[in-house]
Protein backbone atom coordinates (compact mmCIF):
# COMPACT_ATOMS: atom_id res chain seq x y z
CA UNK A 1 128.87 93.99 107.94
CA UNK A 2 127.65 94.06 111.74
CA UNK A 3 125.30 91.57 112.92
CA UNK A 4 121.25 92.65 113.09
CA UNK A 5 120.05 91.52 116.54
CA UNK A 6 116.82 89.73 116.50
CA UNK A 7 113.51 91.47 116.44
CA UNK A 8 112.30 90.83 119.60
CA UNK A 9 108.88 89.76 119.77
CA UNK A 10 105.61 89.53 121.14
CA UNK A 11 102.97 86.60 120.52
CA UNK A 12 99.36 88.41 121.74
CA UNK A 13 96.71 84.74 121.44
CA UNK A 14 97.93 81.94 121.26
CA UNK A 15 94.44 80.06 119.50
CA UNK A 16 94.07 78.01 116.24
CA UNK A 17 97.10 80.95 114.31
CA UNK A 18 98.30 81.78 117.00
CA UNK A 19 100.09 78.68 117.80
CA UNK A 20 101.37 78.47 114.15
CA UNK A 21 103.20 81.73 114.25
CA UNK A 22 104.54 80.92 118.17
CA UNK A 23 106.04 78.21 116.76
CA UNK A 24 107.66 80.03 113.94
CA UNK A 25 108.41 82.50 116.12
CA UNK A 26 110.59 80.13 118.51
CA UNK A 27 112.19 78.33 115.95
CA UNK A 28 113.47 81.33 113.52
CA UNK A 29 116.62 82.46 114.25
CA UNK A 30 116.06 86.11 113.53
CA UNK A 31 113.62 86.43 115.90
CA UNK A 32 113.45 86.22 119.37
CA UNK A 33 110.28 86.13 121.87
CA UNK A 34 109.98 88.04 124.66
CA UNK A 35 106.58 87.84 125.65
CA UNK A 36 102.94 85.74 125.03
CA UNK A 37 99.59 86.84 125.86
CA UNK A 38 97.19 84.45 126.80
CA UNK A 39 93.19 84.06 127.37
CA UNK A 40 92.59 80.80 128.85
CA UNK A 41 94.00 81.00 132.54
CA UNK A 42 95.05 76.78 132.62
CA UNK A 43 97.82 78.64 129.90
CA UNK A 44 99.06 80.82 132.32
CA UNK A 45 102.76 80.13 133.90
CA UNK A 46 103.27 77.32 130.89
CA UNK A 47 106.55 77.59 128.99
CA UNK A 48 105.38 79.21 125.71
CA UNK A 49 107.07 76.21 124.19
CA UNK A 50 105.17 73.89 125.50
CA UNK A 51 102.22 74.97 123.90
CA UNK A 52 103.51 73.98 120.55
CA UNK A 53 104.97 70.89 121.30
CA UNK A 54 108.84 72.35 121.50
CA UNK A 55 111.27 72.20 123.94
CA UNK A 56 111.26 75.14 126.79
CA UNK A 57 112.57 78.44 126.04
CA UNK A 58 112.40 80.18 129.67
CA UNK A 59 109.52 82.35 128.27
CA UNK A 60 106.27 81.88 130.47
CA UNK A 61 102.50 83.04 129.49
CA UNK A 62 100.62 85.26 130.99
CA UNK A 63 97.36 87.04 131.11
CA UNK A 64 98.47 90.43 132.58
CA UNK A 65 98.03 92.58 129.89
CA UNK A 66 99.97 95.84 131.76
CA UNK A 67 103.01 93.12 131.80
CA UNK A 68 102.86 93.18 127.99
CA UNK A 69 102.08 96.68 127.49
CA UNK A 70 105.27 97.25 129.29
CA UNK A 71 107.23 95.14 128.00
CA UNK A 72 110.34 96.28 125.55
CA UNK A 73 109.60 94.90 122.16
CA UNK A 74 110.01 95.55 118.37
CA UNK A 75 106.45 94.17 117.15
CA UNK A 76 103.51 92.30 118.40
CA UNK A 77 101.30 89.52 116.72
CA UNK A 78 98.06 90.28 117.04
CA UNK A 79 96.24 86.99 116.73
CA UNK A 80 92.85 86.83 119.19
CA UNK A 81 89.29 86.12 117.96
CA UNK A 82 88.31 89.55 116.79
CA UNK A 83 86.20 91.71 119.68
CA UNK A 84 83.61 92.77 116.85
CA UNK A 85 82.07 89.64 116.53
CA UNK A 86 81.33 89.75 119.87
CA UNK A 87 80.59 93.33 120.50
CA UNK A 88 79.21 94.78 116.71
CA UNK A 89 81.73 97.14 116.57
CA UNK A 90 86.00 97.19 116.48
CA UNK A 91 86.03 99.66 119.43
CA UNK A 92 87.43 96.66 121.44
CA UNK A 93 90.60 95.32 119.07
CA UNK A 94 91.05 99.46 118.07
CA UNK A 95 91.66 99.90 121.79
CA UNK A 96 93.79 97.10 122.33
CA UNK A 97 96.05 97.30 118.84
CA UNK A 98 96.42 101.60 119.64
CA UNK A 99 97.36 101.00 122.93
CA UNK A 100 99.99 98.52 121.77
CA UNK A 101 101.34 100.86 119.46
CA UNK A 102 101.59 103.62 121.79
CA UNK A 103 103.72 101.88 124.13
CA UNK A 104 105.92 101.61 121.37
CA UNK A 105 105.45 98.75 119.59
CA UNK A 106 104.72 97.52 115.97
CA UNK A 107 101.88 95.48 115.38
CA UNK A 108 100.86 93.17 113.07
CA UNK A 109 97.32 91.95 113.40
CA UNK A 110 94.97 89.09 111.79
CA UNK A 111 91.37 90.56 112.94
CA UNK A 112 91.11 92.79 110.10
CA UNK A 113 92.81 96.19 109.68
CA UNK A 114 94.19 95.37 106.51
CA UNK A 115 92.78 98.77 105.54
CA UNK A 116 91.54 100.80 108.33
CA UNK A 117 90.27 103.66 106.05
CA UNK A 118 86.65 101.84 105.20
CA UNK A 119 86.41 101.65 108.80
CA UNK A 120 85.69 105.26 108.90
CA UNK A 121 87.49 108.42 110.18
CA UNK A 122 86.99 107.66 113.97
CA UNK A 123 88.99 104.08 113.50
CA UNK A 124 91.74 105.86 111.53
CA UNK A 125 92.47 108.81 113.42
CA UNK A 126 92.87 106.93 117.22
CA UNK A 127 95.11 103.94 114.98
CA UNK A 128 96.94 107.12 113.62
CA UNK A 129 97.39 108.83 116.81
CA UNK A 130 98.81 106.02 118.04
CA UNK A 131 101.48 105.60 115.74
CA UNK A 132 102.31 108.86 115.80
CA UNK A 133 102.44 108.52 119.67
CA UNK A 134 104.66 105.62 119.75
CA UNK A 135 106.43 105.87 116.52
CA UNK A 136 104.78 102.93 115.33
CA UNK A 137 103.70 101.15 112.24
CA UNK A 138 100.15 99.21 112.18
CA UNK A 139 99.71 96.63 109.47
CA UNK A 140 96.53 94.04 109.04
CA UNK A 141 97.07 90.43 107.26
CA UNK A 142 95.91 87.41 106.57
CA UNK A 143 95.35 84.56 104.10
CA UNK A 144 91.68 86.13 103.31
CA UNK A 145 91.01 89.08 103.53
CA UNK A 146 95.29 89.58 103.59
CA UNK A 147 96.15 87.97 100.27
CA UNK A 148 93.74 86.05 98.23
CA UNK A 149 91.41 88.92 98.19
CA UNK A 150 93.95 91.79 98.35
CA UNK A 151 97.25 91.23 97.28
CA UNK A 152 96.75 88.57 94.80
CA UNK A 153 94.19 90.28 92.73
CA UNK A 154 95.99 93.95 92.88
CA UNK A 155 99.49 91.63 91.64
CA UNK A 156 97.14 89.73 88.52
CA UNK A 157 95.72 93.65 87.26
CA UNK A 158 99.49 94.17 86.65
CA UNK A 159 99.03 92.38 83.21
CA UNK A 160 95.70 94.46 82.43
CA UNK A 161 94.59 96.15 79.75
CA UNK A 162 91.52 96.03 80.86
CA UNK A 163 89.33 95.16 83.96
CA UNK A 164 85.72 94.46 83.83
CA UNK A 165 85.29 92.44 87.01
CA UNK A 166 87.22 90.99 89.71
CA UNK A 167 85.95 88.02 91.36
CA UNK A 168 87.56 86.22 94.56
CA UNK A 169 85.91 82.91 95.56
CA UNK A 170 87.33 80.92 98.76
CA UNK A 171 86.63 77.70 99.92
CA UNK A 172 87.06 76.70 103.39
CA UNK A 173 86.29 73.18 104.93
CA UNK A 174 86.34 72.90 108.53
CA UNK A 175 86.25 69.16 109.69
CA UNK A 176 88.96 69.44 111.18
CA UNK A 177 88.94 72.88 112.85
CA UNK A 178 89.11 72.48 117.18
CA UNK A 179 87.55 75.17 117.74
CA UNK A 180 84.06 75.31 119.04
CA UNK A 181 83.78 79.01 119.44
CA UNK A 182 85.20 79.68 115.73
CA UNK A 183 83.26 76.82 114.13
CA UNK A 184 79.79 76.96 116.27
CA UNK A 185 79.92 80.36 117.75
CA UNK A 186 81.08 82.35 114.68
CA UNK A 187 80.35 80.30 111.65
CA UNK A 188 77.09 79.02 113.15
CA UNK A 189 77.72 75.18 112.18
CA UNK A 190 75.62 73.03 114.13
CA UNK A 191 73.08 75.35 114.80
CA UNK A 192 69.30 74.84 113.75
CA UNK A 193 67.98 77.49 111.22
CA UNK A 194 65.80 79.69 113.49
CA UNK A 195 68.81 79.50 115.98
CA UNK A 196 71.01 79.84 113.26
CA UNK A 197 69.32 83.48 111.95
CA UNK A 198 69.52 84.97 115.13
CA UNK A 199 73.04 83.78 116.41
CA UNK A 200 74.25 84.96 112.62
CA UNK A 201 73.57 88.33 112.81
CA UNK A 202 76.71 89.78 114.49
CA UNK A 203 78.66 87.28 111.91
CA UNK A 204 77.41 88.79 109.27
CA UNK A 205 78.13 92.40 110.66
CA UNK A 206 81.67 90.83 111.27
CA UNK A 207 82.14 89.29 107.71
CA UNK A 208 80.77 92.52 105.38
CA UNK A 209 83.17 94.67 107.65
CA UNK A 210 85.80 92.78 107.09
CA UNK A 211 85.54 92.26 103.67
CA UNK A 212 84.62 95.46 102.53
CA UNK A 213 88.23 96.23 104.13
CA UNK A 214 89.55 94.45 100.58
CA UNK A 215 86.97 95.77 98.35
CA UNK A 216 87.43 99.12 99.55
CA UNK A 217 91.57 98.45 99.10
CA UNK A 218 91.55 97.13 96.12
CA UNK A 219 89.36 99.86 94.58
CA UNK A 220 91.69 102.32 95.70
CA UNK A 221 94.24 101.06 94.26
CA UNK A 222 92.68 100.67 91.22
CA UNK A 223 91.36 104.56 91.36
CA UNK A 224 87.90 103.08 91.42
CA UNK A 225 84.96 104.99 93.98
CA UNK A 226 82.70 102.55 95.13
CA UNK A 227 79.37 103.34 95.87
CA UNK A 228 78.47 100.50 98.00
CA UNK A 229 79.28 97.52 99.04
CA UNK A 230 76.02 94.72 98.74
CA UNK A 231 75.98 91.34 100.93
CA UNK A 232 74.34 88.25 100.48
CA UNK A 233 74.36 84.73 102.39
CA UNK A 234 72.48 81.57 102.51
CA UNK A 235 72.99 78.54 104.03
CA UNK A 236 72.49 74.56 103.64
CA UNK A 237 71.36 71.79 106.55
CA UNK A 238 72.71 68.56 106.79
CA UNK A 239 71.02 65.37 105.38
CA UNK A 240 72.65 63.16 108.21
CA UNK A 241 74.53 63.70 111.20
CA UNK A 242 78.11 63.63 111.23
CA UNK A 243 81.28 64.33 113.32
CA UNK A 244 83.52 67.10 112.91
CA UNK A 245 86.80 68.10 115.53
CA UNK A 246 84.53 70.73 116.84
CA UNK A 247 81.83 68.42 117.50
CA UNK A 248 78.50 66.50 116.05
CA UNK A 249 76.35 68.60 113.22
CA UNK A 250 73.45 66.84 113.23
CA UNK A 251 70.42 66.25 110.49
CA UNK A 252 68.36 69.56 109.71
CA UNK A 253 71.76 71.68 111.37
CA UNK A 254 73.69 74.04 109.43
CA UNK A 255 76.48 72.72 107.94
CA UNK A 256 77.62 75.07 104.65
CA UNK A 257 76.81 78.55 104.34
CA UNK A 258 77.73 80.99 101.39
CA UNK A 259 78.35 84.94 101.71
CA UNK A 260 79.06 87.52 98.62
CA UNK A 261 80.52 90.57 98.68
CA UNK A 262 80.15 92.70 95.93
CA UNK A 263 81.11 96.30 95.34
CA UNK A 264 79.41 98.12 93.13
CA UNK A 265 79.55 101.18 90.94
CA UNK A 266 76.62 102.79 89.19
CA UNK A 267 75.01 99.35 90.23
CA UNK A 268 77.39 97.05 88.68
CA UNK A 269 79.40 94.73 90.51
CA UNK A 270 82.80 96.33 89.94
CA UNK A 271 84.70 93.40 92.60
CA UNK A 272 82.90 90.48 93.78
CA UNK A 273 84.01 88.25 96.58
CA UNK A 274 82.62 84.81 97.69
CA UNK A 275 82.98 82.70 100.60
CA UNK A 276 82.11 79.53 100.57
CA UNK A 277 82.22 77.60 104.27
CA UNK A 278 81.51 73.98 104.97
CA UNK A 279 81.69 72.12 108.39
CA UNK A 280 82.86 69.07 106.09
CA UNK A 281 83.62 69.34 102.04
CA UNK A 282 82.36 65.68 101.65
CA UNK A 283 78.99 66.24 103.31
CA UNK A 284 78.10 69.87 101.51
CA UNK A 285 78.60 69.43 97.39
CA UNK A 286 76.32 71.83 96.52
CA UNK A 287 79.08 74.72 96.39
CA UNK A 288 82.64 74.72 94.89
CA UNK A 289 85.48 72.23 96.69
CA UNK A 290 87.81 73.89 98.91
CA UNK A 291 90.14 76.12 97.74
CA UNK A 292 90.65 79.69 96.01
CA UNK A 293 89.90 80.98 92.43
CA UNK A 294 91.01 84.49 91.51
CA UNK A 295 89.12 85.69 87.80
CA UNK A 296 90.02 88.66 86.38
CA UNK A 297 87.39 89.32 83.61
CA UNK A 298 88.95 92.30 81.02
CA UNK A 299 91.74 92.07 78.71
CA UNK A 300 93.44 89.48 79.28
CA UNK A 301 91.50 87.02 80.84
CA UNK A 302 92.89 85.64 83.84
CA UNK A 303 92.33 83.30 86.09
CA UNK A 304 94.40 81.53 88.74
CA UNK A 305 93.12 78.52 90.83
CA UNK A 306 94.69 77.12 94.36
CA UNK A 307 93.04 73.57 94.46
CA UNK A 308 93.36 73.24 98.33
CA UNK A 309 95.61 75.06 101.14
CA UNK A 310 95.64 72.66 103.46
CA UNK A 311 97.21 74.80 105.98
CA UNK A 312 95.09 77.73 106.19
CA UNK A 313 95.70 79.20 109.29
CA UNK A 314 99.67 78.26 109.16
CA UNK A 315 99.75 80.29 105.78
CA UNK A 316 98.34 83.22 107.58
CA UNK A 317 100.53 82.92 110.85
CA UNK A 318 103.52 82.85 108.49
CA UNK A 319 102.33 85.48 106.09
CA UNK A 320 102.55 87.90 109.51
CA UNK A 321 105.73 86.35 110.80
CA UNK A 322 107.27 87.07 107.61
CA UNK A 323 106.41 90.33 107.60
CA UNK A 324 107.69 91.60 110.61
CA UNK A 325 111.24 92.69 109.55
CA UNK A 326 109.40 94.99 106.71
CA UNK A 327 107.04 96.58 109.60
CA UNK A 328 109.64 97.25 111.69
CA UNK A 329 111.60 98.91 109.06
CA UNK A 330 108.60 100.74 107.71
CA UNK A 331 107.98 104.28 108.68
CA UNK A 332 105.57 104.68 111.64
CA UNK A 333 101.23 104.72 110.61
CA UNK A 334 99.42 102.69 108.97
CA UNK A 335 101.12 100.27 106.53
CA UNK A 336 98.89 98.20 103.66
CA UNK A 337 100.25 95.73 101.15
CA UNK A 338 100.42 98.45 99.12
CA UNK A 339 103.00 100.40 101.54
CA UNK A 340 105.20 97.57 102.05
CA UNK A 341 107.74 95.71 99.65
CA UNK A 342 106.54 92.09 98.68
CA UNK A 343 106.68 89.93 101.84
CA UNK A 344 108.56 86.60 100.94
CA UNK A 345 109.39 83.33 102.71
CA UNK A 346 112.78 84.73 103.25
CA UNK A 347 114.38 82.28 105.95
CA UNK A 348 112.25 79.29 105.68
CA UNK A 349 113.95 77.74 102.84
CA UNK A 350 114.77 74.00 103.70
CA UNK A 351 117.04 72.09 101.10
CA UNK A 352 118.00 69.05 103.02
């Protein structure tokens, strides 16, 4: 049997996931990088290596995005902040990701996209034009929204009888998190509450788009129409001040917030998912520890509980690196966890 060549690849971000997947990227055998996108200009002309604490591989960054675009490649890794928390809208990453796949490349992303459709017809069609442009598959992943809210729940409804409910609760402490834009920026931590309520606002725009993505999937799949999908948050100040890696969140700050998503049908919650952030664990107990509870309520009743990742962000880097083979194999448009065979850790198996 011939030989496959390595999937030649593209890192697009190289932030907090980012530099996971780069350095999975490097390091598997299968694959082979050709190219890395970059947004801080100190990055720029670095050995891609480097960044990750490897040694050189002869592959340098750069912030010339034409470069990229022309590059020759078999799929791209999506990875930047996403542009709607910053602009309202997805008009930004749509632009970027259809582009991408129009020049011929497969992309896997981790700003959402894990199903386009509840993005409306506008979204869909210029993704779908692209593919069809290109020859391209699109696919959108993560740890949450990606799996714990998606994939997970869909896999657990297997052993159904009967669903009443779904409920997804996550977790998520972020002491040690670097980054100030993700942690003060986006999240809000640190902030006081009037600042707080205004900075929020294109969060929370951000956070029910992206989540509705999974509701709206996983109703789909279930043959379920939704007739809306309802958000809530509140949020909790500090007592003290403390120190986190992004910084000091001091007394009368925000340090824990707590956003549901529910969707509903005939005004009953048919999936409900809730996300549970805290600039430290130890300093917010009002709300659950970190970690991720899955509850199907019907017949059976199930319920699985992850106590703690405590690699987040690598699980989602390698959730997209190890789906790369299966999106370049797919057919070109728009692939969801429920186009593509179950993604496993195929290749990262270490005995010794």
């Amino acid at each position: 049997m011939p030989v496959r060549p390595p999937l030649r690849v593209v890192q697009w971000a190289t932030g907090a996931v980012g530099r996971f997947s780069l350095r999975d990227l490097i390091r598997r055998p299968d694959l082979e990088l050709t190219g890395v996108l970059v947004y801080d200009h100190d990055k720029v002309g670095t050995d891609a290596a480097e960044l990750v604490g490897l040694s050189p591989c002869g592959i340098k960054c750069t912030d010339d995005v034409d470069q990229i675009m022309a590059l020759d490649a078999d799929c791209v890794l999506h990875m930047p902040l996403p542009s709607s928390f910053f602009r309202g809208d997805h008009a930004g990453d749509t632009e970027t990701i259809s582009g991408l796949l129009a020049s011929g490349k497969n992309v896997i992303t981790t700003t959402g996209y894990v199903y386009p459709k509840a993005y409306g017809t506008g979204v869909l069609d210029r993704l779908t034009a692209a593919c069809r442009q290109g020859g391209t598959t699109l696919h959108g992943t993560g740890i949450n929204p990606g799996f714990m809210s998606d994939l997970l729940p869909l896999t657990m409804t297997g052993l159904s009888s009967r669903v009443d409910h779904i409920y997804v609760r996550e977790t998520s402490d972020f002491a040690g998190h670097p980054s100030r834009q993700v942690v003060v920026d986006l999240i809000g931590f640190t902030r006081g509450p009037k600042e707080y309520a205004a900075a929020v606002r294109p969060f929370r725009a951000f956070q029910r788009a992206l989540f509705a993505e999974s509701v709206q999937l996983v109703a789909d799949a279930l043959g379920v129409v939704l007739d809306e999908v309802e958000e809530s948050d509140e949020f909790e100040l500090a007592t003290e001040e403390f120190e986190i890696a992004a910084g000091v969140v001091g007394a009368g700050t925000v340090s824990a917030s707590r956003w549901v998503f529910s969707g509903l049908v005939r005004g009953m919650p048919f999936m409900t998912v809730e996300c549970v952030y805290k600039a430290d664990a130890r300093q917010a107990p009002r709300w659950p520890d970190p970690g991720f509870t899955v509850h199907i309520e019907g017949v059976p009743q199930m319920m699985i509980s992850i106590e703690e990742v405590s690699h987040g962000l690598a699980g989602a880097a390698a959730h997209a690196v190890n789906s790369i083979a299966a999106v370049c194999a797919a057919p070109p448009g728009i692939r969801t966890v429920l186009d593509l065979p179950l993604i496993t850790g195929r290749g990262t198996v270490r005995l010794a």
